[in-house]
PDB file of N, CA and C in Angstrom:
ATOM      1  N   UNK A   1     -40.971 256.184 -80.630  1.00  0.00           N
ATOM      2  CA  UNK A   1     -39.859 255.901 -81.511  1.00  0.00           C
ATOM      3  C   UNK A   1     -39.784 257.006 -82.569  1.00  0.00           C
ATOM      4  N   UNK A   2     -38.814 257.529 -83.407  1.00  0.00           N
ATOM      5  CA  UNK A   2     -38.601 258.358 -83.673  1.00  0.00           C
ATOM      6  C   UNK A   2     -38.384 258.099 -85.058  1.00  0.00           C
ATOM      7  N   UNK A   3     -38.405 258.269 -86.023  1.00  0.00           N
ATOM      8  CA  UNK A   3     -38.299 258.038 -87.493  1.00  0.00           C
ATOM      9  C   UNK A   3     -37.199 258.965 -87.956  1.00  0.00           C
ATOM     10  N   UNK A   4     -36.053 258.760 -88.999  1.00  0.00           N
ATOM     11  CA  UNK A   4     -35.012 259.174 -89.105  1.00  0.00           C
ATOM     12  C   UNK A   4     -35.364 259.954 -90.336  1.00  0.00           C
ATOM     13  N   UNK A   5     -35.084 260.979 -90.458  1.00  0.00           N
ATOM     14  CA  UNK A   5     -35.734 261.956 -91.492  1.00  0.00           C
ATOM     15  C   UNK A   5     -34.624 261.592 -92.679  1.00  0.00           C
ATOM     16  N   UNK A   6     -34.463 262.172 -93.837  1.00  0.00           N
ATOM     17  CA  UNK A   6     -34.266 261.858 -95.027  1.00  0.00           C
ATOM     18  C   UNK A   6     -32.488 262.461 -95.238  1.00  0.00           C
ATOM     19  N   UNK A   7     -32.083 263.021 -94.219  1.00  0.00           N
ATOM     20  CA  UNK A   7     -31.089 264.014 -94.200  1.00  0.00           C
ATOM     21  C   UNK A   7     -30.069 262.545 -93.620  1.00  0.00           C
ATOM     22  N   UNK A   8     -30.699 262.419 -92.075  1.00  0.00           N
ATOM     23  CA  UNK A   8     -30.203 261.843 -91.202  1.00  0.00           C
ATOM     24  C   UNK A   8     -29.903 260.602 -92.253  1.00  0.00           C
ATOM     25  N   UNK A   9     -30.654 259.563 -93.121  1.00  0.00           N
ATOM     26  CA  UNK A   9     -30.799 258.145 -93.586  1.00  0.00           C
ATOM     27  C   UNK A   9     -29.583 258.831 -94.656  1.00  0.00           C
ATOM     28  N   UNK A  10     -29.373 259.788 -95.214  1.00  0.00           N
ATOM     29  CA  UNK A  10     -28.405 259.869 -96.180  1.00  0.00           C
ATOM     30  C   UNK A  10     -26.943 259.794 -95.597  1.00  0.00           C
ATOM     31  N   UNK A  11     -26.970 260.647 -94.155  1.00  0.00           N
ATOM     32  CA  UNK A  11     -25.684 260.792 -93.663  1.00  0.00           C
ATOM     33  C   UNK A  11     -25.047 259.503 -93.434  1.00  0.00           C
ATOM     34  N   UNK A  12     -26.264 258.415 -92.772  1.00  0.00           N
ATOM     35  CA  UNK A  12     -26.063 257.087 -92.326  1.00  0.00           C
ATOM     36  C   UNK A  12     -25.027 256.768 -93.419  1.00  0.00           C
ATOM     37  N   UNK A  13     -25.577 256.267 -94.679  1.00  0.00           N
ATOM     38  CA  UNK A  13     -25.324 255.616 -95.955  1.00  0.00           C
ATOM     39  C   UNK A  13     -24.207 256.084 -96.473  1.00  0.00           C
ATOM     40  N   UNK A  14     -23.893 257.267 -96.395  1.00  0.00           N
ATOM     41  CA  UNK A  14     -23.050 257.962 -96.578  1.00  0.00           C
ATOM     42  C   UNK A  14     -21.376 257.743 -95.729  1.00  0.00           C
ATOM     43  N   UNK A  15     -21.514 257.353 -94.676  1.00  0.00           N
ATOM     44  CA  UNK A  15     -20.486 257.440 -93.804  1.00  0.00           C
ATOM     45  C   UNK A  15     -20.293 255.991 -94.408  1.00  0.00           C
ATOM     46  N   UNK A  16     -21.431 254.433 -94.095  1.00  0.00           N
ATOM     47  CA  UNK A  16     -21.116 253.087 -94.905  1.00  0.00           C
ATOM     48  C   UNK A  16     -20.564 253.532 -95.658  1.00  0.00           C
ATOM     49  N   UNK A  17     -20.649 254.100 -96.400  1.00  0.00           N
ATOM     50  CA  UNK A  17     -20.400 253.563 -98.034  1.00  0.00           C
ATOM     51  C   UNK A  17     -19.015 254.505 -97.854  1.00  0.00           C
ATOM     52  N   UNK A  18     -18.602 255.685 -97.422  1.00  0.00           N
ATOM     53  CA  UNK A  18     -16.924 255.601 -97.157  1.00  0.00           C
ATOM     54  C   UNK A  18     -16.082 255.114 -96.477  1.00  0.00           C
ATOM     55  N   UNK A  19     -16.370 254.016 -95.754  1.00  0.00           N
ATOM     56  CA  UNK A  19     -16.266 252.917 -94.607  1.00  0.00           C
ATOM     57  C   UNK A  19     -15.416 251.836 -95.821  1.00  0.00           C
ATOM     58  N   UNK A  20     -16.405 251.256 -96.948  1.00  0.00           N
ATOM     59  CA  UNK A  20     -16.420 250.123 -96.981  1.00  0.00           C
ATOM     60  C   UNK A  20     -15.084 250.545 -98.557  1.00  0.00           C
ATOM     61  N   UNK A  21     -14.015 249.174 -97.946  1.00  0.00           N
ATOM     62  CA  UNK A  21     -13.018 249.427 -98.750  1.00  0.00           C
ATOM     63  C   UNK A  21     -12.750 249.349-100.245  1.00  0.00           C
ATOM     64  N   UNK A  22     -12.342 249.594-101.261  1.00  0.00           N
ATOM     65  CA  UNK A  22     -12.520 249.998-102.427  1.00  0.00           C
ATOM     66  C   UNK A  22     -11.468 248.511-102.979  1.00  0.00           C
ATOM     67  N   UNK A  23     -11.705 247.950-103.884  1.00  0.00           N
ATOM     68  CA  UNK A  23     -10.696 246.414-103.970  1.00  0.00           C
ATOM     69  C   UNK A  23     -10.887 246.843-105.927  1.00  0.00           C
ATOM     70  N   UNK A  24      -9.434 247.038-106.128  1.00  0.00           N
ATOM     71  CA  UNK A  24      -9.464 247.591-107.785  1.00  0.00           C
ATOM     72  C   UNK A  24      -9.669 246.778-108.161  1.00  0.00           C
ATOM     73  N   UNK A  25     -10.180 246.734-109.425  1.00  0.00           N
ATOM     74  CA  UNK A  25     -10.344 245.327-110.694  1.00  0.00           C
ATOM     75  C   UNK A  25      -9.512 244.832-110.807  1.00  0.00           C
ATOM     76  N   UNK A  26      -8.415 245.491-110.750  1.00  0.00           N
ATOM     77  CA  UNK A  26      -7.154 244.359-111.486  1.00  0.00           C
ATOM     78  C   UNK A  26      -6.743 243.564-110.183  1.00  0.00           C
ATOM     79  N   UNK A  27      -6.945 243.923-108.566  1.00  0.00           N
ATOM     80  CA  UNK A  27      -6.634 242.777-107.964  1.00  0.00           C
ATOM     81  C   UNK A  27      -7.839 241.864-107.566  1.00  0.00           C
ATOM     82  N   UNK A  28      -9.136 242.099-107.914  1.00  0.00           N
ATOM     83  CA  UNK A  28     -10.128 241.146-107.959  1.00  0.00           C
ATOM     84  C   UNK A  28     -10.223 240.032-109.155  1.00  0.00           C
ATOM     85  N   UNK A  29      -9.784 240.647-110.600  1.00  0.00           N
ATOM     86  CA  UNK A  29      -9.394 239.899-111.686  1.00  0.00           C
ATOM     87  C   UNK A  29      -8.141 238.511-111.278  1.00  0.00           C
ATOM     88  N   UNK A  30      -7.485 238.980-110.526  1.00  0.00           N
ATOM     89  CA  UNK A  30      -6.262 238.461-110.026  1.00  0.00           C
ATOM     90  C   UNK A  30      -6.627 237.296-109.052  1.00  0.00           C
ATOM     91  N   UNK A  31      -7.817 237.750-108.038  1.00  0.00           N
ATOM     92  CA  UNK A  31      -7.902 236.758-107.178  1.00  0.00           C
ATOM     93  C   UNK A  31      -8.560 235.977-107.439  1.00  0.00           C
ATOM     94  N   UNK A  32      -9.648 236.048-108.484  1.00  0.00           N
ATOM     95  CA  UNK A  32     -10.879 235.323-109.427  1.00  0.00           C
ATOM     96  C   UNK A  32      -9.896 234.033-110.365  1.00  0.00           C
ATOM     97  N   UNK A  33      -8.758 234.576-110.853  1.00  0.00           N
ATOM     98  CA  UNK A  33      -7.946 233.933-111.411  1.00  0.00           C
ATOM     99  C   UNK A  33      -7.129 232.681-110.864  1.00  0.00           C
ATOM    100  N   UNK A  34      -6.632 233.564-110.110  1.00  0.00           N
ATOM    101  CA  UNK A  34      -6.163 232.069-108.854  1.00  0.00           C
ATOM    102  C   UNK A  34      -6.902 231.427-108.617  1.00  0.00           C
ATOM    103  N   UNK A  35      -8.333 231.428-108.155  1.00  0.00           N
ATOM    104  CA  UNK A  35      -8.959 230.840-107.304  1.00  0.00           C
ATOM    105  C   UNK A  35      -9.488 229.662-108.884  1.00  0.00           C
ATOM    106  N   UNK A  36      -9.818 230.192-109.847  1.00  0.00           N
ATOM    107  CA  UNK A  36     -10.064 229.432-110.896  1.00  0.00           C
ATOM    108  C   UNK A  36      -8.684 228.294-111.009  1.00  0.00           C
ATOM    109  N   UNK A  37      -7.873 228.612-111.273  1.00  0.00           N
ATOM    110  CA  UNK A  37      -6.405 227.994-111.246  1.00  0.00           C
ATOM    111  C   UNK A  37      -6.399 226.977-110.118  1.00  0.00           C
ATOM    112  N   UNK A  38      -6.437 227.341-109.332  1.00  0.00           N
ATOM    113  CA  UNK A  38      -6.256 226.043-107.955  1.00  0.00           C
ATOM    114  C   UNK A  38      -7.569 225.437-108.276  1.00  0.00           C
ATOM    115  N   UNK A  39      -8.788 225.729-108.265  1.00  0.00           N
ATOM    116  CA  UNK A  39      -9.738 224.948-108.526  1.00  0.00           C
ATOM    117  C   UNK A  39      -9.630 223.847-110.149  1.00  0.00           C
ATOM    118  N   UNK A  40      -8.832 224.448-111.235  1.00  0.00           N
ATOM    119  CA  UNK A  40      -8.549 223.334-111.810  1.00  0.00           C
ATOM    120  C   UNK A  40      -7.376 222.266-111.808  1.00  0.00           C
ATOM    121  N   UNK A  41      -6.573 223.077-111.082  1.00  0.00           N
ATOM    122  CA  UNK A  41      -5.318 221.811-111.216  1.00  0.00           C
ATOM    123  C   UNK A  41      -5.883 220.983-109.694  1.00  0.00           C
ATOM    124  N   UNK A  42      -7.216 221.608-108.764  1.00  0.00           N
ATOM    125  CA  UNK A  42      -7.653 220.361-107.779  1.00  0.00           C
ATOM    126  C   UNK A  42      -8.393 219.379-108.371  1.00  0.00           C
ATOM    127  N   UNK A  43      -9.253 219.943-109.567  1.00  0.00           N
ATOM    128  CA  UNK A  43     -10.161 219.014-110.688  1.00  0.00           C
ATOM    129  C   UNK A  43      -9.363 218.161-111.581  1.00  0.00           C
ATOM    130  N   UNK A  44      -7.936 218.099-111.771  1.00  0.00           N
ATOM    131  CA  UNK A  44      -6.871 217.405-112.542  1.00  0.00           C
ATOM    132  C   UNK A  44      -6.044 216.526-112.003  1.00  0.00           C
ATOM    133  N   UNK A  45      -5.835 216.699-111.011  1.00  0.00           N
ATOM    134  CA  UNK A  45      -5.023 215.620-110.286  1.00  0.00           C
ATOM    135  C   UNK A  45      -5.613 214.716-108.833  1.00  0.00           C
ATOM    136  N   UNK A  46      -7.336 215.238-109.111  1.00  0.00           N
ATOM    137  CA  UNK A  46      -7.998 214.443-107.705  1.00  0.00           C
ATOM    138  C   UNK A  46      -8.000 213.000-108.343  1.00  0.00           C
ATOM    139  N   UNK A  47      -8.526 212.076-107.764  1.00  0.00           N
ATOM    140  CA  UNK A  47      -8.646 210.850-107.828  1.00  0.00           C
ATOM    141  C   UNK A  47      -9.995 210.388-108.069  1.00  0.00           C
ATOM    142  N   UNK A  48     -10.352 210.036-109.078  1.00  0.00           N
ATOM    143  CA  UNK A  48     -11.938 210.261-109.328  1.00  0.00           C
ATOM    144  C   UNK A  48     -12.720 208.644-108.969  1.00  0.00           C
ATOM    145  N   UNK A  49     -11.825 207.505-108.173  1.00  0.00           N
ATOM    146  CA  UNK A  49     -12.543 206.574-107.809  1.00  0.00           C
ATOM    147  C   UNK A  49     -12.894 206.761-106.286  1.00  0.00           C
ATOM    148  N   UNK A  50     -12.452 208.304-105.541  1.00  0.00           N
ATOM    149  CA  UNK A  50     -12.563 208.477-103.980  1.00  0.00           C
ATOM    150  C   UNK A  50     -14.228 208.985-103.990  1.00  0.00           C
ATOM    151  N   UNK A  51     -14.585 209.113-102.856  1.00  0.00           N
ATOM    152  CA  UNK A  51     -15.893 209.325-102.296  1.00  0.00           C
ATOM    153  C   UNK A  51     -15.654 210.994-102.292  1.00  0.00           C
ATOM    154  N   UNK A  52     -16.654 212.102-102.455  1.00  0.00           N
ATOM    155  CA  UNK A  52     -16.485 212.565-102.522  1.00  0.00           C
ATOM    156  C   UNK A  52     -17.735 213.607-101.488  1.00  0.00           C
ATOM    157  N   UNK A  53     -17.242 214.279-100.473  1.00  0.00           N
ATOM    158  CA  UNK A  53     -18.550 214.778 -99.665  1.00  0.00           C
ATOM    159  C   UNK A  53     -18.046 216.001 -99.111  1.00  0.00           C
ATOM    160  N   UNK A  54     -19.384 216.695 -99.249  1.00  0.00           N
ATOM    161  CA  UNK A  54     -18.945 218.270 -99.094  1.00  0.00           C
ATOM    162  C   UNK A  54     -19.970 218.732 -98.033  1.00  0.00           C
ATOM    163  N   UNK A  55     -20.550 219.657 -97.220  1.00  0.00           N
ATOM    164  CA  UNK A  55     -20.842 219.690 -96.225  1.00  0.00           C
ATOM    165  C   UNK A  55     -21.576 220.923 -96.943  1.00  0.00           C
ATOM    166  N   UNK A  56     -22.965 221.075 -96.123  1.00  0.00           N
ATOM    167  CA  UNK A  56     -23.943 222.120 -96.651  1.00  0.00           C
ATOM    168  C   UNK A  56     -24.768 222.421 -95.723  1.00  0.00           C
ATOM    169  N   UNK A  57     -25.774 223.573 -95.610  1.00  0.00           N
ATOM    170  CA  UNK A  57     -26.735 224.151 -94.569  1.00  0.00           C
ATOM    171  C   UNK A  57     -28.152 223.881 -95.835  1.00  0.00           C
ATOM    172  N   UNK A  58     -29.137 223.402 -94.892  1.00  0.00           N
ATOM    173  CA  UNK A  58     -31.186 223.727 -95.199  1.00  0.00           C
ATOM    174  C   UNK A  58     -31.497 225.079 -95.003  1.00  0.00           C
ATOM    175  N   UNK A  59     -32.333 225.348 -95.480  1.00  0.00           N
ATOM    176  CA  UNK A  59     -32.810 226.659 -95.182  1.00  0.00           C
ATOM    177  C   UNK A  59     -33.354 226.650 -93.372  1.00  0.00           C
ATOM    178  N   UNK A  60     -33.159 225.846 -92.853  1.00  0.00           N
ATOM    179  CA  UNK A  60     -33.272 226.431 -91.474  1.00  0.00           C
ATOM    180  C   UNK A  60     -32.058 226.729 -90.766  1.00  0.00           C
ATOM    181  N   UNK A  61     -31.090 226.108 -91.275  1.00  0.00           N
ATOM    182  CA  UNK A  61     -29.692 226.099 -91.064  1.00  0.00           C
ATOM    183  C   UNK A  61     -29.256 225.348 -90.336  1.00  0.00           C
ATOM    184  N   UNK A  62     -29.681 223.882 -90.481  1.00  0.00           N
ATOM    185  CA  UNK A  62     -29.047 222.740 -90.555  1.00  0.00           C
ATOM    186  C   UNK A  62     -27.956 222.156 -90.717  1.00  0.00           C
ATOM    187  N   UNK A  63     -26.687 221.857 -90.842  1.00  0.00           N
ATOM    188  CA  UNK A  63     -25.709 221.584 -91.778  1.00  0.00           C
ATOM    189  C   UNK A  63     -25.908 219.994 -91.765  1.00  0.00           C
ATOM    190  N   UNK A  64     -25.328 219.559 -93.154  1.00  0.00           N
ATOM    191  CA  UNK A  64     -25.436 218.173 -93.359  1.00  0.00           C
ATOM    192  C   UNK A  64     -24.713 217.804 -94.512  1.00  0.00           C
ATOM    193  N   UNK A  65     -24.367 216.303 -94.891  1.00  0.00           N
ATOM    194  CA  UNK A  65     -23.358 216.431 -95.713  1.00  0.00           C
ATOM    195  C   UNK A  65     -23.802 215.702 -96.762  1.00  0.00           C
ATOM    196  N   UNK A  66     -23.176 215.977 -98.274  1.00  0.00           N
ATOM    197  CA  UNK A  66     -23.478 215.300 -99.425  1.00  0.00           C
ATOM    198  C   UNK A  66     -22.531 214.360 -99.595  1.00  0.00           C
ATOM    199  N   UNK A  67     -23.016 213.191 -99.806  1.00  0.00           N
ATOM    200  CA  UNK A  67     -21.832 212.134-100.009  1.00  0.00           C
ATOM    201  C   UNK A  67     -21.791 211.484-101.197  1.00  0.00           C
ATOM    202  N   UNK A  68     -20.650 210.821-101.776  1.00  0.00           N
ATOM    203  CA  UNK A  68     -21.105 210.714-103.056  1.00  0.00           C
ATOM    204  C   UNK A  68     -20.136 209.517-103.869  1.00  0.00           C
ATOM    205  N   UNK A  69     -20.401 208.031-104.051  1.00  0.00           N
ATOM    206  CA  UNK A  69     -19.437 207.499-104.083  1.00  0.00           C
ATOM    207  C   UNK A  69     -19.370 207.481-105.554  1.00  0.00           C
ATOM    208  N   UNK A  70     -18.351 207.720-106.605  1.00  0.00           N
ATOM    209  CA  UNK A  70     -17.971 207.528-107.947  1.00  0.00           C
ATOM    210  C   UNK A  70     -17.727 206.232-108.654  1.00  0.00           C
ATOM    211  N   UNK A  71     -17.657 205.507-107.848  1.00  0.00           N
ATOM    212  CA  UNK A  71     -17.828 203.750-108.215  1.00  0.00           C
ATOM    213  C   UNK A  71     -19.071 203.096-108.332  1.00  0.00           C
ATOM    214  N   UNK A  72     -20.107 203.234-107.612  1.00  0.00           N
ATOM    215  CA  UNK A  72     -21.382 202.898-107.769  1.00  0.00           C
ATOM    216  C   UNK A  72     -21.917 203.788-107.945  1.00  0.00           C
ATOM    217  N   UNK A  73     -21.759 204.978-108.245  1.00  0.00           N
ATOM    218  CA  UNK A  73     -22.814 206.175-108.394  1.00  0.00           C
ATOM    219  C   UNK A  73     -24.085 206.372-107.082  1.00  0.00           C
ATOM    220  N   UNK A  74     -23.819 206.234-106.687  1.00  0.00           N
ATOM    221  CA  UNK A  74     -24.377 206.411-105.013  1.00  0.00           C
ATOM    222  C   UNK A  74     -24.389 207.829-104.416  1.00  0.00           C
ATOM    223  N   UNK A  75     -25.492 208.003-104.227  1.00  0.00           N
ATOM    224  CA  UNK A  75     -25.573 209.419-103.490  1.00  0.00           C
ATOM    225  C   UNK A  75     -26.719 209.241-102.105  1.00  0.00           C
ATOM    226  N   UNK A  76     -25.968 210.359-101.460  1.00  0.00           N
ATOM    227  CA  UNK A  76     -26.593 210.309-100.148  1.00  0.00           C
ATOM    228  C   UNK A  76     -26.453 211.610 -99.293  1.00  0.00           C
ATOM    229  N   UNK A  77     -27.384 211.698 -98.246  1.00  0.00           N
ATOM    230  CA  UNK A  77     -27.365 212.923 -97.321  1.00  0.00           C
ATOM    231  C   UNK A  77     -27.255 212.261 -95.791  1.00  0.00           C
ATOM    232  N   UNK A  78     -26.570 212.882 -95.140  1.00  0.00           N
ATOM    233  CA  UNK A  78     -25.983 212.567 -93.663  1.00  0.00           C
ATOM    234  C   UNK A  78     -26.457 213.277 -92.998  1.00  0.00           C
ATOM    235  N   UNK A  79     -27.152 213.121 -91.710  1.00  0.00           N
ATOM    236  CA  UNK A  79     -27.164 214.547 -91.196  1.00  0.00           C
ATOM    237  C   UNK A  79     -26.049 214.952 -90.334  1.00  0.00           C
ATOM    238  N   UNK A  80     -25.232 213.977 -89.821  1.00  0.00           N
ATOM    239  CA  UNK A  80     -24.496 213.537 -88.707  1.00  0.00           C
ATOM    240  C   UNK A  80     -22.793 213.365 -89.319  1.00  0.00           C
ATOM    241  N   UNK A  81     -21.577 213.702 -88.589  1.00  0.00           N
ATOM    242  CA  UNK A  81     -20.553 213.389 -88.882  1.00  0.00           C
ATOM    243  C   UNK A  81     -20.396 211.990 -88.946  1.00  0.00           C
ATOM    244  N   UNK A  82     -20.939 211.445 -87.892  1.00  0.00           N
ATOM    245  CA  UNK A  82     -21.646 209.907 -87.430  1.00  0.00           C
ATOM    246  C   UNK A  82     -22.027 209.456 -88.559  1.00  0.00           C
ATOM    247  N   UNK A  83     -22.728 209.814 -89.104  1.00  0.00           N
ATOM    248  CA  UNK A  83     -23.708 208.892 -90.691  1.00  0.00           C
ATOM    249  C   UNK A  83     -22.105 208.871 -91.512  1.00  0.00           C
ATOM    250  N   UNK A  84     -22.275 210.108 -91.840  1.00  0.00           N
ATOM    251  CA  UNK A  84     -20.745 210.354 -92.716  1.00  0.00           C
ATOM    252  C   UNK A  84     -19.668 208.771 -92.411  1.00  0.00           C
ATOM    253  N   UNK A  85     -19.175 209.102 -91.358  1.00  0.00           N
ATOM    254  CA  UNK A  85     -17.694 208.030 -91.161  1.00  0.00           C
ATOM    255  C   UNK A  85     -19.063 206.015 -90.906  1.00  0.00           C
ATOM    256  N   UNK A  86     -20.297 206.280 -90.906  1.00  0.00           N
ATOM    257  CA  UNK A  86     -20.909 204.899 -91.472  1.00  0.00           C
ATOM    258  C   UNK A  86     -20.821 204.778 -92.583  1.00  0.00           C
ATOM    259  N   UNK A  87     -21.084 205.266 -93.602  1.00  0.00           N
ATOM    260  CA  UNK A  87     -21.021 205.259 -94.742  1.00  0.00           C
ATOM    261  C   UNK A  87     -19.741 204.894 -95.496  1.00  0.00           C
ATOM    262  N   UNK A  88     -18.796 205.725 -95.170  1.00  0.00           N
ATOM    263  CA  UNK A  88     -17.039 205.718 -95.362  1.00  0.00           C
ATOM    264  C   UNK A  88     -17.072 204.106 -95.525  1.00  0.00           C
ATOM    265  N   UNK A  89     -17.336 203.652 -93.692  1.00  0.00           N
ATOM    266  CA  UNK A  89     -17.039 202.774 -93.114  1.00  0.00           C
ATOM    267  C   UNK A  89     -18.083 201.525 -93.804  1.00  0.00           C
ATOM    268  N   UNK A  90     -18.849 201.395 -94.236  1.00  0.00           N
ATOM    269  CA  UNK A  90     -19.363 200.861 -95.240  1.00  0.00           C
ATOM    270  C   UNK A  90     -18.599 200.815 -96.666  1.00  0.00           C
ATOM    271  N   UNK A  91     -18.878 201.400 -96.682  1.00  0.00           N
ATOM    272  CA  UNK A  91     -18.163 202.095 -98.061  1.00  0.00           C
ATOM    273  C   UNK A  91     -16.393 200.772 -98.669  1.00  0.00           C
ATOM    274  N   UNK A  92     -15.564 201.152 -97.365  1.00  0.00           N
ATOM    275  CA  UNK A  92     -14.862 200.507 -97.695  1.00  0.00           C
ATOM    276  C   UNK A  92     -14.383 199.201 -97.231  1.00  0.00           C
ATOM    277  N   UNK A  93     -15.481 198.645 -96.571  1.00  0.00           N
ATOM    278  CA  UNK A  93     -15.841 197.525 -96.146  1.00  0.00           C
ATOM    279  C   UNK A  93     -16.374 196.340 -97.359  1.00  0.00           C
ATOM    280  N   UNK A  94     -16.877 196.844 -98.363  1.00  0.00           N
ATOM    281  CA  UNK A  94     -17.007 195.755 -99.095  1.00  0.00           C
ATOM    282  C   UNK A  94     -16.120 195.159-100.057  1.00  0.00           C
TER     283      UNK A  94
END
């Protein structure tokens, strides 16, 4: 195997890094902005007596979901879409 001398590892890095596209401040400021904006008028007009569950990976890369009911303060982990719609299904069963 051959080890890439110091010339070669610069050229590498060199070609990346004029590859990778340049995104100005003022339209990253812009998209940071929106994205803040929709995230509060979704925090203003949600319904804060609904269940609320968001879906996540373990460090092995698992995915599984956080569930979370706002009426009893109830929290829980699913591993299963299955657990998820029991729970629901619990949930609005009583």
């Amino acid at each position: 195997m051959v080890c890439p001398n110091n010339v070669q590892v610069r050229q590498q890095l060199e070609s990346l890094y004029q590859r990778s596209p340049v995104i100005p401040a003022h339209v990253r400021l812009r998209q940071l902005a929106q994205q803040v904006g929709q995230w509060l008028l979704r925090e203003l007009t949600r319904d804060r007596t609904e269940p609320q569950i968001s879906q996540d990976s373990d460090v092995h890369g698992r995915i599984f979901w956080r569930v979370y009911d706002p009426l009893t303060q109830h929290r829980e982990i699913c591993w299963s879409e299955r657990e998820v719609r029991l729970w629901l299904e619990r949930r609005y069963s009583k």
